[in-house]
Protein backbone atom coordinates (compact mmCIF):
# COMPACT_ATOMS: atom_id res chain seq x y z
CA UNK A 1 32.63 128.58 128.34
CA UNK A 2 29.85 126.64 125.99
CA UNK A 3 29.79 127.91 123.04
CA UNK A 4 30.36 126.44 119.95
CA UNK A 5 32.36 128.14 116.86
CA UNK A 6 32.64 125.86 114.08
CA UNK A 7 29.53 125.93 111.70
CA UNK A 8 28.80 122.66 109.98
CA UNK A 9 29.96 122.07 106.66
CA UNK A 10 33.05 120.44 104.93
CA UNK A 11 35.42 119.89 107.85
CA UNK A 12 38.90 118.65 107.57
CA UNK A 13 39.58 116.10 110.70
CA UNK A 14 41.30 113.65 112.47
CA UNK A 15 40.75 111.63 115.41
CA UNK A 16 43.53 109.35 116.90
CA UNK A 17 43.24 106.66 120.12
CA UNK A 18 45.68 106.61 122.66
CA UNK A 19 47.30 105.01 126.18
CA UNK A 20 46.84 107.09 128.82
CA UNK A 21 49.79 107.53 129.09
CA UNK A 22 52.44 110.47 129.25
CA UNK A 23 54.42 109.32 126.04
CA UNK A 24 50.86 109.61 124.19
CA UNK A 25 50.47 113.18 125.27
CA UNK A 26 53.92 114.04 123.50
CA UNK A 27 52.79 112.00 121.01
CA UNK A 28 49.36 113.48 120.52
CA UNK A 29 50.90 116.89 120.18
CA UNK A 30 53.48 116.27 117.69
CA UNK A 31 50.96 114.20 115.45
CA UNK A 32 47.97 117.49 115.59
CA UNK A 33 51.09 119.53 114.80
CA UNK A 34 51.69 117.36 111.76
CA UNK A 35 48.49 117.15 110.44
CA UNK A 36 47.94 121.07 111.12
CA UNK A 37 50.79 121.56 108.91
CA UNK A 38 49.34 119.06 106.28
CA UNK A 39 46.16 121.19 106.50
CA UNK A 40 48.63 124.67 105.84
CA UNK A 41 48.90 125.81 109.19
CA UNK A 42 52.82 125.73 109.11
CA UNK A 43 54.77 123.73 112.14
CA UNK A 44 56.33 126.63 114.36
CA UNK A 45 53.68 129.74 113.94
CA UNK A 46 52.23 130.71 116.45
CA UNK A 47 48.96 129.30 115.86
CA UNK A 48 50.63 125.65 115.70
CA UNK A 49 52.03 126.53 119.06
CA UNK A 50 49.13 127.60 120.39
CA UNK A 51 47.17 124.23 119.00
CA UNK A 52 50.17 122.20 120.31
CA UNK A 53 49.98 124.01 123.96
CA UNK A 54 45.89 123.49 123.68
CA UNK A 55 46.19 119.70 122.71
CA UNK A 56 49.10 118.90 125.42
CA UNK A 57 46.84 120.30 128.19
CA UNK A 58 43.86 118.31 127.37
CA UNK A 59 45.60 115.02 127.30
CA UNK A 60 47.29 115.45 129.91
CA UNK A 61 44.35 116.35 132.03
CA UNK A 62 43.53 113.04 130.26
CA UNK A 63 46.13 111.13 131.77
CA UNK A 64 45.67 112.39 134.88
CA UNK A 65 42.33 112.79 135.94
CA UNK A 66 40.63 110.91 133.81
CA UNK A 67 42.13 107.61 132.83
CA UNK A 68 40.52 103.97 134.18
CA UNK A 69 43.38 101.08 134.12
CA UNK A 70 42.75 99.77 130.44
CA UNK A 71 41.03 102.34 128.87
CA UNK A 72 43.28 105.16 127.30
CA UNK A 73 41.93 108.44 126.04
CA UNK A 74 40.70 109.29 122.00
CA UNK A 75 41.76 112.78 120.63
CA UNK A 76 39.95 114.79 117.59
CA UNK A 77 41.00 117.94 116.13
CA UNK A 78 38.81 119.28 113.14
CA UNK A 79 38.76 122.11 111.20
CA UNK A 80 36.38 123.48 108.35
CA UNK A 81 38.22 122.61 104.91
CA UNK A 82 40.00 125.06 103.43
CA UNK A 83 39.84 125.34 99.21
CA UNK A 84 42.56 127.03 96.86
CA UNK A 85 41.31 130.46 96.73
CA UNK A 86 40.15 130.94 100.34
CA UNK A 87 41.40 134.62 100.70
CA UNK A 88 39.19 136.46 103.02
CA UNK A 89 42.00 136.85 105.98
CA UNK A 90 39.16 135.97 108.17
CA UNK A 91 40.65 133.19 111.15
CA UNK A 92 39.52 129.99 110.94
CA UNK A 93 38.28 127.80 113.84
CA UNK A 94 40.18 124.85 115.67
CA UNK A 95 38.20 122.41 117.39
CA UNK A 96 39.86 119.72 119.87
CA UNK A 97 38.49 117.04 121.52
CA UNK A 98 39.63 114.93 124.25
CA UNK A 99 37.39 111.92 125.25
CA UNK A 100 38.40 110.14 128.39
CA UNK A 101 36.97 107.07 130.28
CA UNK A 102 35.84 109.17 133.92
CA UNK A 103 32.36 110.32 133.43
CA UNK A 104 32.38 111.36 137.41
CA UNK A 105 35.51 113.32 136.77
CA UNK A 106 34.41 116.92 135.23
CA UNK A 107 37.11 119.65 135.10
CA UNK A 108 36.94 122.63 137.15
CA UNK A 109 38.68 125.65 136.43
CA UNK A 110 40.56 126.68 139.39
CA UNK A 111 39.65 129.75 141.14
CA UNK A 112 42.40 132.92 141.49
CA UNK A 113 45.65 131.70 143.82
CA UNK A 114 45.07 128.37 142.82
CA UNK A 115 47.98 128.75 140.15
CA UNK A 116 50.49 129.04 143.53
CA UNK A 117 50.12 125.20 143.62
CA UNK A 118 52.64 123.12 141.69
CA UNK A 119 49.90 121.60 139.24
CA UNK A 120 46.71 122.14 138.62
CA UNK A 121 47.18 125.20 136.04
CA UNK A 122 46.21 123.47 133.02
CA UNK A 123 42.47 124.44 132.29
CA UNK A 124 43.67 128.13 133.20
CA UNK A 125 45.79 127.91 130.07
CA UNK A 126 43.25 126.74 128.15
CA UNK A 127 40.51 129.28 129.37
CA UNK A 128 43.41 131.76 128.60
CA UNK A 129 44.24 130.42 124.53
CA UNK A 130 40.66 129.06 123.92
CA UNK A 131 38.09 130.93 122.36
CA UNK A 132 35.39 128.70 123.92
CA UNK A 133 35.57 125.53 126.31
CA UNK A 134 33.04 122.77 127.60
CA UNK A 135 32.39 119.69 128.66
CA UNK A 136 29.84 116.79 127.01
CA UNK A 137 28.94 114.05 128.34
CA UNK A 138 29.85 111.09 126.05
CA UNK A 139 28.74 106.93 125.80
CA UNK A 140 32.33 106.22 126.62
CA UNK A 141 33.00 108.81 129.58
CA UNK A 142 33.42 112.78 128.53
CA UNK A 143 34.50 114.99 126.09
CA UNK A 144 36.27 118.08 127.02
CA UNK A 145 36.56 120.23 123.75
CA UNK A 146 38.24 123.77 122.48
CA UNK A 147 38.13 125.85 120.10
CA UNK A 148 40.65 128.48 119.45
CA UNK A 149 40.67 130.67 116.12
CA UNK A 150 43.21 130.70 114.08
CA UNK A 151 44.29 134.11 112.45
CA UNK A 152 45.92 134.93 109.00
CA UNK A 153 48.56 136.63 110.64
CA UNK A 154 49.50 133.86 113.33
CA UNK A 155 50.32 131.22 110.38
CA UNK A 156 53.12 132.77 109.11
CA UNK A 157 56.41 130.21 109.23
CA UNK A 158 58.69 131.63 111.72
CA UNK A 159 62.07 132.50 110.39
């Protein structure tokens, strides 16, 4: 899937470095679901989950396919800004981006019976949560991005 949701406009972003390694993938996770609450998407709803599962697959795709020895991977999550008085119910659209150091390395999504093998299930998740996926090329390697809308309804604190 290539095609982009987010208009431009006032976004509300942050972009974090990190080892390729598979501490940084728990860590990248926990810090997006941080910020996402920060931003009023409250830790635990579903749509924090569903960031959290989106985020965790890209790095670790990351870590695995696409690290070089010394280079480590650079996450960005953005969303558009949300003002006091924003009512419309309408979702709002989560971008991530993963930027890794293998430009030869392009992910594939896995034709059907693939997801009998023990790995390799990861871009089937995301195809399955995202709204939209792609690739970019990028100076430093590539950028595999998502964007998954999040809905009213989904950001409701779990009790």
């Amino acid at each position: 899937m290539e095609q982009e949701l987010i208009p431009t406009g006032a976004m509300t972003s942050f972009s974090m470095s990190f080892s390729a390694t598979p501490h940084a993938v728990r860590l990248a996770r926990r810090l997006t679901g941080e910020r996402l609450a920060r931003w009023g998407v409250p830790a635990g709803c579903p749509a924090a989950r569903t960031a959290a599962l989106l985020v965790g697959e890209l790095t670790a795709n990351a870590v695995r396919h696409g690290s070089v020895p010394g280079r480590g991977f650079t996450l960005a999550v953005s969303m558009p800004a949300r003002r006091d008085g924003d009512a419309d119910g309408g979702a709002v659209p989560l971008r991530i981006e993963v930027t890794d150091a293998r430009a030869d390395r392009y992910p594939v999504l896995r034709p059907a019976g693939w997801e009998e093998r023990e790995s390799g299930r990861g871009l089937l998740l995301v195809d399955a949560f995202a709204a939209a996926w792609g690739v970019a090329a990028h100076p430093a390697g590539k950028t595999v991005w998502c964007e998954c809308l999040l809905h009213p309804a989904e950001m409701t604190p779990r009790m």
